[in-house]
C-alpha atoms as a PDB file:
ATOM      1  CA  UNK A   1      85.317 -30.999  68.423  1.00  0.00           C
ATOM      2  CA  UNK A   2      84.897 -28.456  65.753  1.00  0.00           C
ATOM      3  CA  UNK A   3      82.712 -28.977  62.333  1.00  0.00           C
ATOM      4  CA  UNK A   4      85.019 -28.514  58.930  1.00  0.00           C
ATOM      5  CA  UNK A   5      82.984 -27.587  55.927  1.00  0.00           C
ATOM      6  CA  UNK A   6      84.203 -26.866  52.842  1.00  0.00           C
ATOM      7  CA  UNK A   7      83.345 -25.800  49.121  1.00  0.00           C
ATOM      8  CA  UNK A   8      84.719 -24.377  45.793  1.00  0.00           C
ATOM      9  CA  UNK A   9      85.364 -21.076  47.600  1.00  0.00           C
ATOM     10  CA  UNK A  10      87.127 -22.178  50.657  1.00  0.00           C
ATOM     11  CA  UNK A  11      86.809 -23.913  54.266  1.00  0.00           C
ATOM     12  CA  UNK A  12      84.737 -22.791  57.155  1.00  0.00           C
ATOM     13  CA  UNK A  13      85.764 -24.284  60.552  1.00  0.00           C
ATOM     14  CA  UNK A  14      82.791 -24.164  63.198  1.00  0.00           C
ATOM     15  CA  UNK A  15      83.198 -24.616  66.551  1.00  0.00           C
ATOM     16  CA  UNK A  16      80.985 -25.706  69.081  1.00  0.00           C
ATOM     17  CA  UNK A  17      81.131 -22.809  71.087  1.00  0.00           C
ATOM     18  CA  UNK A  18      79.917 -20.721  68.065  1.00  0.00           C
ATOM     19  CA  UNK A  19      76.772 -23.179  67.814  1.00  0.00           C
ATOM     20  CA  UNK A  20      76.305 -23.009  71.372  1.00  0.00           C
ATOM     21  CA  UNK A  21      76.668 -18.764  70.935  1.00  0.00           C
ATOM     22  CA  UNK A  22      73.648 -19.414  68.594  1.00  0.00           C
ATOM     23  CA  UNK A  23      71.517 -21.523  70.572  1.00  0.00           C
ATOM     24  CA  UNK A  24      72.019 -19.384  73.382  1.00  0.00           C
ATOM     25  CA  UNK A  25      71.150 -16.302  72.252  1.00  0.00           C
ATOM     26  CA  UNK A  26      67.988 -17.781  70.051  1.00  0.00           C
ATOM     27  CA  UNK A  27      66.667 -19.326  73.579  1.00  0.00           C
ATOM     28  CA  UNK A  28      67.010 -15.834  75.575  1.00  0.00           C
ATOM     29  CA  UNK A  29      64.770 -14.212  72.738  1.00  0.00           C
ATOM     30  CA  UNK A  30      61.946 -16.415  73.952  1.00  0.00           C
ATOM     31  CA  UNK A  31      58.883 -15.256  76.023  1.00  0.00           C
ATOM     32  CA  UNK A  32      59.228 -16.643  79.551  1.00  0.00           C
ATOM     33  CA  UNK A  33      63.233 -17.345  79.478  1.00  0.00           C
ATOM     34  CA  UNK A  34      65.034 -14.638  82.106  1.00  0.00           C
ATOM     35  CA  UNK A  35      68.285 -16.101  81.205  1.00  0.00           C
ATOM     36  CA  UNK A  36      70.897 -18.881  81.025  1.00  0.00           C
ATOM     37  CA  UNK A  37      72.099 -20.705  83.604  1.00  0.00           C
ATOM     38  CA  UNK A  38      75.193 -22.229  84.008  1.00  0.00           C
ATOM     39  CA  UNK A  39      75.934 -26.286  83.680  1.00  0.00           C
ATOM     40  CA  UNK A  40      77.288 -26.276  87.189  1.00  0.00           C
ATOM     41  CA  UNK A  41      74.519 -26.118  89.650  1.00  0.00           C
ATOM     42  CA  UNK A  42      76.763 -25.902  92.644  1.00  0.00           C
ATOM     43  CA  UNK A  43      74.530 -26.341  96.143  1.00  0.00           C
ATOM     44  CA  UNK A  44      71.051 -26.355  94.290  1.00  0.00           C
ATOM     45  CA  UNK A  45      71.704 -22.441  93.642  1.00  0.00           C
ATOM     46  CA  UNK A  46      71.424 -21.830  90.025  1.00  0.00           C
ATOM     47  CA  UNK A  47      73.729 -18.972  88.564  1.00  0.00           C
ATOM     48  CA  UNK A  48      72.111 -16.795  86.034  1.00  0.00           C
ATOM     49  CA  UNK A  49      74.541 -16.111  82.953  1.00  0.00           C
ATOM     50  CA  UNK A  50      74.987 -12.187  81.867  1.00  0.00           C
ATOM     51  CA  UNK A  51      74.576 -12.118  78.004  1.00  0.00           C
ATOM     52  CA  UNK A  52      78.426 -12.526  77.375  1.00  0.00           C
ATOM     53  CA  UNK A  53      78.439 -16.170  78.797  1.00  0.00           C
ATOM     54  CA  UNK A  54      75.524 -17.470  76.981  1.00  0.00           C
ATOM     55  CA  UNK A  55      77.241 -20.383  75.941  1.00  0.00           C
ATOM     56  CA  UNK A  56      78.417 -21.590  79.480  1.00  0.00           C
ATOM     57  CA  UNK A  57      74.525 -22.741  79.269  1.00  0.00           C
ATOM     58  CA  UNK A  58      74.566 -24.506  76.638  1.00  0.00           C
ATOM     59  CA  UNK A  59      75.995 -28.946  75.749  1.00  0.00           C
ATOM     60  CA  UNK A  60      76.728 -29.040  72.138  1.00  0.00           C
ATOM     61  CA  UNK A  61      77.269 -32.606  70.957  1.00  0.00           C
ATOM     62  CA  UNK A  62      78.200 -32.937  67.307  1.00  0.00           C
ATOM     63  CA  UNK A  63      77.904 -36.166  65.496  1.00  0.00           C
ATOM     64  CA  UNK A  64      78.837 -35.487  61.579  1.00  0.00           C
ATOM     65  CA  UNK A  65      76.396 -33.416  60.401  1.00  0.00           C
ATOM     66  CA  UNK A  66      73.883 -33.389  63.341  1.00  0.00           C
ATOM     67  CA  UNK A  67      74.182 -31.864  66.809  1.00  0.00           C
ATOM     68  CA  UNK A  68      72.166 -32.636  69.373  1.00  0.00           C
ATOM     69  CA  UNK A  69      72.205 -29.195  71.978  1.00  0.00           C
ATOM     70  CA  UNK A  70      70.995 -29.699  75.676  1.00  0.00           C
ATOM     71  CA  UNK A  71      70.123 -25.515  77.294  1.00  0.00           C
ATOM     72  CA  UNK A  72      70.152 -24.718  80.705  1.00  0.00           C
ATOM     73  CA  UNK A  73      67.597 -22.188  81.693  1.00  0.00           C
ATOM     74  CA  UNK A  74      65.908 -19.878  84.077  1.00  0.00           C
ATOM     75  CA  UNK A  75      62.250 -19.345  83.228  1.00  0.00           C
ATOM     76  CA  UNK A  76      59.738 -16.929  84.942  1.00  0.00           C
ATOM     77  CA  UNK A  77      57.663 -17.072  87.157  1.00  0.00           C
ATOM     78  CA  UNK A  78      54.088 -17.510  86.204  1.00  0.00           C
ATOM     79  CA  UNK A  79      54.516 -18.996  82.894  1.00  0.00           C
ATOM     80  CA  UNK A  80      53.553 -23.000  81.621  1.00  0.00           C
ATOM     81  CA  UNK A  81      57.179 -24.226  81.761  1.00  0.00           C
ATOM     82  CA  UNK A  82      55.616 -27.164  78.947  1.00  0.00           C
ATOM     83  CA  UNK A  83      55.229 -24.096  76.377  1.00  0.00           C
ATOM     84  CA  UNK A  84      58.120 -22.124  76.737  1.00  0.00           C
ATOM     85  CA  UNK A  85      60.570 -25.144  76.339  1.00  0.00           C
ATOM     86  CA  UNK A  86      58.553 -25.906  73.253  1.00  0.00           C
ATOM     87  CA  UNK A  87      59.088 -22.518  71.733  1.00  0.00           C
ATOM     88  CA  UNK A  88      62.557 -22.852  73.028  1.00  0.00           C
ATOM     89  CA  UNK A  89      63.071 -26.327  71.143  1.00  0.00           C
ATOM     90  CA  UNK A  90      61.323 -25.177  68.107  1.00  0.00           C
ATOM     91  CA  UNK A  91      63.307 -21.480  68.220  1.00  0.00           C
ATOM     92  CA  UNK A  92      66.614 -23.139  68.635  1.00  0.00           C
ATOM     93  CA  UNK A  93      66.353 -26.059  66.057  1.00  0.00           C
ATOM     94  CA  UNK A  94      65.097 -23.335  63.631  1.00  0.00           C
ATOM     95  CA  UNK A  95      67.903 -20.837  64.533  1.00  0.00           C
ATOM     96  CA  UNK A  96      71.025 -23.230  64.542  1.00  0.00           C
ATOM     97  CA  UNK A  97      69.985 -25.135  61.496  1.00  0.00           C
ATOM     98  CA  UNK A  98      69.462 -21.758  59.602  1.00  0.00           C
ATOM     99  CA  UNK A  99      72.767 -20.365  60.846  1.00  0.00           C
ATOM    100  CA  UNK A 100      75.299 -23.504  60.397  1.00  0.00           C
ATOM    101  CA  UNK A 101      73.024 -25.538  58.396  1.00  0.00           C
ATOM    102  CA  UNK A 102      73.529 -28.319  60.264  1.00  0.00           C
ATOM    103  CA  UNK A 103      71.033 -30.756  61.325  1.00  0.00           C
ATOM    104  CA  UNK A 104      69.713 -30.644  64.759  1.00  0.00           C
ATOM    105  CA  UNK A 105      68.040 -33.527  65.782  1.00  0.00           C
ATOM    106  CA  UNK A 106      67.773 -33.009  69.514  1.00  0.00           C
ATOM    107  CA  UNK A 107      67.197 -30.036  71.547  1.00  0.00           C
ATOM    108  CA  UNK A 108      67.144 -30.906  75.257  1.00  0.00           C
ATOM    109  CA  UNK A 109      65.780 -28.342  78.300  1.00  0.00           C
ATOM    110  CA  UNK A 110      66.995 -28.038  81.612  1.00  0.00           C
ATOM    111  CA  UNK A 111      64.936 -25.868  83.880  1.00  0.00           C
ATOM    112  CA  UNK A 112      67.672 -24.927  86.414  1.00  0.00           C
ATOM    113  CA  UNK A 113      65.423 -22.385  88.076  1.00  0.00           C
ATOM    114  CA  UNK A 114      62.123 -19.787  88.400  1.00  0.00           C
ATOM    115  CA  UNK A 115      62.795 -16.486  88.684  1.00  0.00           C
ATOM    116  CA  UNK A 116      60.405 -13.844  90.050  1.00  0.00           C
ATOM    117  CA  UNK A 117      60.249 -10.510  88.740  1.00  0.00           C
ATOM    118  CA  UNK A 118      58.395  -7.520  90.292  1.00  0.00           C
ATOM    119  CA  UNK A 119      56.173  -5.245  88.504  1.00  0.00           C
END
């Protein structure tokens, strides 16, 4: 379902992909997210998106004028999981309302997986 706007200089037709592009890409800019992972958790193995499938991540619901946007992530190891997906949620809500101008009024995190890094 995509979201028609329109004004005295034309139409703009948004689609949910684009909004999930956004959230997406606001949530990997976040300290303590390694990445996106995909909705499909096939055998309890969580896939880790590449930065051209961002939005395989991410459930965009639209409802009129307010989307409610559910992200599926991989966080780091070592970090509070509580913070980051309050950064994320506060990032995201901020982002995709500034972008679309759309209302968010949910942002909902799925912590799919840790990742460990070496140093």
């Amino acid at each position: 379902m995509d979201k028609e706007m329109s004004n005295q200089y034309g139409r703009l037709i948004l689609s949910e992909e684009a909004i999930a592009t956004i959230a997406g890409v606001a949530a990997t800019e976040c300290y303590g997210i390694v990445g996106m992972a995909s909705r499909r958790v096939t055998d309890g193995i969580a896939e880790l998106l590449g930065r051209e499938n961002l939005s395989k991540g991410v459930e965009v619901t639209l409802d009129g004028n307010k989307v409610a946007i559910t992200l599926n992530v991989i966080v780091g190891y070592g970090v509070r999981i509580s913070e980051v997906a309050r950064n994320v949620m506060g990032k995201v809500k901020y982002t995709v309302e500034g972008s679309t101008g759309l209302q968010v009024v949910k942002v909902n995190i799925n912590v799919q997986g840790v990742k460990v890094t070496r140093s």
